[in-house]
N, C-alpha and C. Protein backbone atom coordinates (compact mmCIF):
# COMPACT_ATOMS: atom_id res chain seq x y z
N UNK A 1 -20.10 48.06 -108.19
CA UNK A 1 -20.92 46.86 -108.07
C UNK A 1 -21.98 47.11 -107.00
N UNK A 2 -23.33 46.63 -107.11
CA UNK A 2 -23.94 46.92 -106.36
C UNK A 2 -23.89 45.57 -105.20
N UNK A 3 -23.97 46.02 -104.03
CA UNK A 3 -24.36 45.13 -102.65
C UNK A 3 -25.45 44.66 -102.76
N UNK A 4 -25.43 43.13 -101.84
CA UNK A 4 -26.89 42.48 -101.70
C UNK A 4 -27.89 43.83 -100.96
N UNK A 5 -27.45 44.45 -100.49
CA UNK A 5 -28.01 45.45 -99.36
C UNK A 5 -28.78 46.59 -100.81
N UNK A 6 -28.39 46.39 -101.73
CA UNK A 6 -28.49 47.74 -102.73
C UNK A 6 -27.67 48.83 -102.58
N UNK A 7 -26.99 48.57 -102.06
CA UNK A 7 -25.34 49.97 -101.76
C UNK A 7 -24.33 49.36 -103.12
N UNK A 8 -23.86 50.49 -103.36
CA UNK A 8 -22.81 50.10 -104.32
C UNK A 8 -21.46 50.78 -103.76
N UNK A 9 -20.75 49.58 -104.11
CA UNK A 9 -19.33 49.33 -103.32
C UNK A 9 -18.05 49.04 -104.02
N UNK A 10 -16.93 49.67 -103.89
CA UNK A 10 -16.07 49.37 -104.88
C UNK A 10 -14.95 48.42 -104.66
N UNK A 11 -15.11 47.39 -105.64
CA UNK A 11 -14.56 45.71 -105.55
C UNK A 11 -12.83 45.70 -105.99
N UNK A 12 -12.82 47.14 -106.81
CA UNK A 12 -11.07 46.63 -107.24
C UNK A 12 -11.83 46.47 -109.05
N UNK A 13 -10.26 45.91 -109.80
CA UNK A 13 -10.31 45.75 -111.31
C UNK A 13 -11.13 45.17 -111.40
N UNK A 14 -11.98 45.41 -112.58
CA UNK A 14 -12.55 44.11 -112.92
C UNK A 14 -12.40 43.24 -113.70
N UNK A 15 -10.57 43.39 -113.66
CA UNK A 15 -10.13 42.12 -114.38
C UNK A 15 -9.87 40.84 -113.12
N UNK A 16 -9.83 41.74 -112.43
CA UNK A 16 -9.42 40.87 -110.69
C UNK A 16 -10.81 39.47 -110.59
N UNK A 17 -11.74 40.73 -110.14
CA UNK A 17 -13.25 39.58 -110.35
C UNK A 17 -13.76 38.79 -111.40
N UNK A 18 -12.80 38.98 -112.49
CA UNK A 18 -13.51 37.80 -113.67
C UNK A 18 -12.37 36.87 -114.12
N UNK A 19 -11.35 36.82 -113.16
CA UNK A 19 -10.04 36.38 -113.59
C UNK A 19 -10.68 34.75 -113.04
N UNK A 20 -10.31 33.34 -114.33
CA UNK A 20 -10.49 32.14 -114.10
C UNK A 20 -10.64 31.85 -112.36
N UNK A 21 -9.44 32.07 -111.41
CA UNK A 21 -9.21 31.96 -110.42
C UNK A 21 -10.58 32.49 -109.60
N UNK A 22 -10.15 33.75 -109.52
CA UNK A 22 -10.92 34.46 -108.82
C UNK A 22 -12.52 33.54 -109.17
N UNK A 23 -13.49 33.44 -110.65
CA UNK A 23 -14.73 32.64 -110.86
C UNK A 23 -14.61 31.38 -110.26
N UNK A 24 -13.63 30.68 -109.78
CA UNK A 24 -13.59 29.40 -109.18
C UNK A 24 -13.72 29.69 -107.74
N UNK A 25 -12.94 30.54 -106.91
CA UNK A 25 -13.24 30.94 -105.56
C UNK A 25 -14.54 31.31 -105.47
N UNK A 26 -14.87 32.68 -105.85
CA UNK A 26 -16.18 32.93 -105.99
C UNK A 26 -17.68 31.57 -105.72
N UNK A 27 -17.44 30.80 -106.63
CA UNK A 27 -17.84 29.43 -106.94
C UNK A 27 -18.25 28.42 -105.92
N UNK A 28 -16.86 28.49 -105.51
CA UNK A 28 -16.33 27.33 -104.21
C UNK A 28 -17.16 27.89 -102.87
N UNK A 29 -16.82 29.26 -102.56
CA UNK A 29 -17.27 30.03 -101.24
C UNK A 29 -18.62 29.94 -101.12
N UNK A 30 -19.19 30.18 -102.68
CA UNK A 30 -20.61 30.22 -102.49
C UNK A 30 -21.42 29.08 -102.32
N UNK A 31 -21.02 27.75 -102.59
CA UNK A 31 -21.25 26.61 -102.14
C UNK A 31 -21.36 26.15 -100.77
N UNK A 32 -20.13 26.95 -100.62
CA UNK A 32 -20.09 26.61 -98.86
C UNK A 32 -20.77 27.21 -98.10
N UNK A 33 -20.98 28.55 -98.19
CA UNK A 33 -22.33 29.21 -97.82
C UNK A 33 -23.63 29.16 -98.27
N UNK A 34 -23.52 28.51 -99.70
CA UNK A 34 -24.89 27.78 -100.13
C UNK A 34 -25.90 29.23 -100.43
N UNK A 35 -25.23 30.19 -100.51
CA UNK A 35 -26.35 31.87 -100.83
C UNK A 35 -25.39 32.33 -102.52
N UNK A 36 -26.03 32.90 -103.05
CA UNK A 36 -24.77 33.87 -104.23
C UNK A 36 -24.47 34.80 -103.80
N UNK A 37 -23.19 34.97 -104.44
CA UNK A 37 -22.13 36.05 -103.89
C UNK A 37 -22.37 36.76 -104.97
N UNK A 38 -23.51 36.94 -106.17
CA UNK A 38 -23.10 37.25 -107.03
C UNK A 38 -23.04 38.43 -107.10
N UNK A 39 -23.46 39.48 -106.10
CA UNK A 39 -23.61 40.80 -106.43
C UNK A 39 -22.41 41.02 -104.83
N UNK A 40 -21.56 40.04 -104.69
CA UNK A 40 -20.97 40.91 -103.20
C UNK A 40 -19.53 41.20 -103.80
N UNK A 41 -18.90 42.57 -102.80
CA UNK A 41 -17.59 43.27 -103.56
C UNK A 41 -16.28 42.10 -103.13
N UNK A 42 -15.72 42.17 -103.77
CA UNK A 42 -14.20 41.23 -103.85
C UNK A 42 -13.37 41.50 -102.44
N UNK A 43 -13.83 42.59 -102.03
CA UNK A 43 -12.73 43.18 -100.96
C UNK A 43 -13.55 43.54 -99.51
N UNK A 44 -14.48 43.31 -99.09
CA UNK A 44 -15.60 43.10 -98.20
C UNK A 44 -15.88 41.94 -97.39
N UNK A 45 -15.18 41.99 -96.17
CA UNK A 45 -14.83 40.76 -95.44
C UNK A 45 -16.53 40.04 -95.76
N UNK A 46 -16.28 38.54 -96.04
CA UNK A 46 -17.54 37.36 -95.73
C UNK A 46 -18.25 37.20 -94.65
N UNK A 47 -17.18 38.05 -93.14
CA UNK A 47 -18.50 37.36 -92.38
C UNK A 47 -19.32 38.66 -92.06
N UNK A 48 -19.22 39.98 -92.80
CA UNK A 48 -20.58 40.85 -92.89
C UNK A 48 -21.68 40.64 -93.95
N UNK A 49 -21.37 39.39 -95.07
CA UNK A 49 -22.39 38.53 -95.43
C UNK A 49 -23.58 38.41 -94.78
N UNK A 50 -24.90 39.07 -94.72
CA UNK A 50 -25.78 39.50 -94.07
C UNK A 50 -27.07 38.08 -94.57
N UNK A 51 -26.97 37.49 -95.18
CA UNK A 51 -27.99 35.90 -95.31
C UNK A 51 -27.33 34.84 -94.93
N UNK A 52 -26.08 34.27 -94.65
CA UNK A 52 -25.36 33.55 -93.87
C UNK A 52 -24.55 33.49 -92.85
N UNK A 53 -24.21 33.09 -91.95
CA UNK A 53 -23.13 33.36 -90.89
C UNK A 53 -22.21 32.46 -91.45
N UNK A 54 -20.80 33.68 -91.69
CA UNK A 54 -20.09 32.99 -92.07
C UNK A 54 -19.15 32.90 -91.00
N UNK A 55 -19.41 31.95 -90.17
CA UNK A 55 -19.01 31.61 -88.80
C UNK A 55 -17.54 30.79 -89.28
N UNK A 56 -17.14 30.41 -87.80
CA UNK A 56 -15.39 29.60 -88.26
C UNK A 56 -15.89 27.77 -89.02
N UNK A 57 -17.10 27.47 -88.64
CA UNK A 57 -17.41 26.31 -89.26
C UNK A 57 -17.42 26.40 -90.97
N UNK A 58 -18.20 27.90 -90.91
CA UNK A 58 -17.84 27.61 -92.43
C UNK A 58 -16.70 28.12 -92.75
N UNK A 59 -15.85 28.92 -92.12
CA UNK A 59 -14.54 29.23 -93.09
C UNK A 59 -14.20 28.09 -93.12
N UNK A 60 -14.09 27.11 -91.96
CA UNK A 60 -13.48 25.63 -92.06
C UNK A 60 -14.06 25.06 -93.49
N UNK A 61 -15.50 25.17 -93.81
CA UNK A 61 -15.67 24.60 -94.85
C UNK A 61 -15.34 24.98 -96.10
N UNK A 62 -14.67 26.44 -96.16
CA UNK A 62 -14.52 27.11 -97.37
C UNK A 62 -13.25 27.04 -97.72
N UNK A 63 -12.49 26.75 -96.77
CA UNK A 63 -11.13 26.35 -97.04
C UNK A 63 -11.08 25.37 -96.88
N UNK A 64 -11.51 23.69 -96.71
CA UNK A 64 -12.09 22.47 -97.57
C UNK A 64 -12.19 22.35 -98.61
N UNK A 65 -13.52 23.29 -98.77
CA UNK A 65 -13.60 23.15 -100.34
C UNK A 65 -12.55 23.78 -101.65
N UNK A 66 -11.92 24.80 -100.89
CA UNK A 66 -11.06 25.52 -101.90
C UNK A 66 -9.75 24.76 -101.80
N UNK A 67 -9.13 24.13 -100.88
CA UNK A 67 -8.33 22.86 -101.16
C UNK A 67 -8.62 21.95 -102.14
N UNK A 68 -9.54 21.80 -101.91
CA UNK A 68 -9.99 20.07 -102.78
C UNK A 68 -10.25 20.55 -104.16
N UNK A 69 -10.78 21.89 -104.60
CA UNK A 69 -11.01 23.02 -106.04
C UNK A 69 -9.67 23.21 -106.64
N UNK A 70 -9.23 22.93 -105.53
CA UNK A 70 -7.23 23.68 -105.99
C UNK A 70 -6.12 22.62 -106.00
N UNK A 71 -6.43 21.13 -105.79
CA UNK A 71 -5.78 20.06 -105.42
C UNK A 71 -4.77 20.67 -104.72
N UNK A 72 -4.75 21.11 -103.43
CA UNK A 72 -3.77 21.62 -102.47
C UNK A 72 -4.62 20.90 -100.98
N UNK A 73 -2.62 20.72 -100.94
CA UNK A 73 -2.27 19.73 -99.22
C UNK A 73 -3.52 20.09 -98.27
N UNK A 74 -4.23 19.28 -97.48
CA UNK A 74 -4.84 19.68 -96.02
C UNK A 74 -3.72 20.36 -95.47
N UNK A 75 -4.29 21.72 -94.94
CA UNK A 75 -3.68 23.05 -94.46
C UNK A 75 -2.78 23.39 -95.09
N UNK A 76 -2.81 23.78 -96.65
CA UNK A 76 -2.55 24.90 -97.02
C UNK A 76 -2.81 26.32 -96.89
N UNK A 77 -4.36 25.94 -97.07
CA UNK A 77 -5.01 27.47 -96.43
C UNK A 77 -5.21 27.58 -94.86
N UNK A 78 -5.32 28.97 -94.63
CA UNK A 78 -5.65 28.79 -93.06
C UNK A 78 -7.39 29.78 -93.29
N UNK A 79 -8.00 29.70 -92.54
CA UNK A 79 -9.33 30.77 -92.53
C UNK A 79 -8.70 32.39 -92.65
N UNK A 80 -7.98 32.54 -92.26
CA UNK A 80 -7.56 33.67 -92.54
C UNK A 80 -7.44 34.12 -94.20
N UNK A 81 -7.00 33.19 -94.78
CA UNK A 81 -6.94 33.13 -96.56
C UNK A 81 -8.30 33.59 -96.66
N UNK A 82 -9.27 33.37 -96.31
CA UNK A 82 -10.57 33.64 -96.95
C UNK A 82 -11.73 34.46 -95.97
N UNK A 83 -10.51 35.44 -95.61
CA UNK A 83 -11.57 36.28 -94.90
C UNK A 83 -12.00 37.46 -96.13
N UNK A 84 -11.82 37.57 -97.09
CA UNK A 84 -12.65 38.12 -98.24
C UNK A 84 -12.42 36.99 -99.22
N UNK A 85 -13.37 37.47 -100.45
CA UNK A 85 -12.90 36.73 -101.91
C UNK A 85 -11.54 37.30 -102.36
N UNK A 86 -11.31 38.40 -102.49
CA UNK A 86 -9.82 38.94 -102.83
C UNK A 86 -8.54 38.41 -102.01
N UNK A 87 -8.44 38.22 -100.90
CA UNK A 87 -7.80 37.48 -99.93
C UNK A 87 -7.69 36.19 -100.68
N UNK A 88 -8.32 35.22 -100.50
CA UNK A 88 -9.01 34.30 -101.12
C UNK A 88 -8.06 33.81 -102.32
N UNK A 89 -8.50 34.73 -103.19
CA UNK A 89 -7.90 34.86 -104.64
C UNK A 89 -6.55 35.28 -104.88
N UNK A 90 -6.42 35.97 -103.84
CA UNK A 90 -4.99 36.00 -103.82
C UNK A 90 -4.03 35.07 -103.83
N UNK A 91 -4.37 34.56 -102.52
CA UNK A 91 -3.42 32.93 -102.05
C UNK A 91 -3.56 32.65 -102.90
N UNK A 92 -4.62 32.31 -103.82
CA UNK A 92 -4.50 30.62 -104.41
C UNK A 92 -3.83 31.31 -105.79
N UNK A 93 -4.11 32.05 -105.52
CA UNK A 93 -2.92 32.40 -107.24
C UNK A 93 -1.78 32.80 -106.47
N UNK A 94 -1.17 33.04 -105.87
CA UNK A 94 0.05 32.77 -105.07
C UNK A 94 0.55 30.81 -105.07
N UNK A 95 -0.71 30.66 -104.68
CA UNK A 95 -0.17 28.98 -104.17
C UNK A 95 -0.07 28.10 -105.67
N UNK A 96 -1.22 28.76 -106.83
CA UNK A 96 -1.19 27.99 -107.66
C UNK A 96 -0.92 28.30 -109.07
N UNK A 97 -0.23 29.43 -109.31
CA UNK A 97 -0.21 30.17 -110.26
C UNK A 97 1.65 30.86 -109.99
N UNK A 98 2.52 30.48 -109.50
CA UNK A 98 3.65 31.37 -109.03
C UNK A 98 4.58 29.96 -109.00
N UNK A 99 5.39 30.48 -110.14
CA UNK A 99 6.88 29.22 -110.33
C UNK A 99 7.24 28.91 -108.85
């Protein structure tokens, strides 16, 4: 996949990045940072996101919004859940996808 930077970087399956879940995180994060993620790798921490600071205000907001995306409790997630999209995607298919 290529980087916003024009580097190409390797994200993992790419059944991982097109999995329902994963297009809803993706989705959610990028809202909250308000830039597209569309060319950033799955496994590439957010706050070297180089057009937004993805400072603790917005993890606060990204795990907001991915609560309220996921109908899950205030503090389910912690910022730590979404220090990448793969992270991210993980939990919530852990939290929302696992008997």
């Amino acid at each position: 996949m290529t980087d916003v930077d024009g580097s190409t970087e390797a994200t993992g399956s790419a059944g991982d990045a097109a999995s329902p879940t994963a297009v809803r995180v993706r989705a959610v994060v990028e809202g909250a940072l308000g830039h597209s993620l569309a060319a950033w790798p799955q496994t590439v921490p957010l706050a070297e996101f180089p057009l937004a600071a993805y400072d603790s205000l917005m993890q606060l907001e990204a795990v907001t919004r991915l609560e309220k995306e996921f109908c899950l409790a205030t503090g389910a997630l912690d910022t730590a859940d979404v220090a990448t999209l793969q992270a991210a995607t993980a939990r919530l298919v852990h939290l929302t996808e696992t008997p």
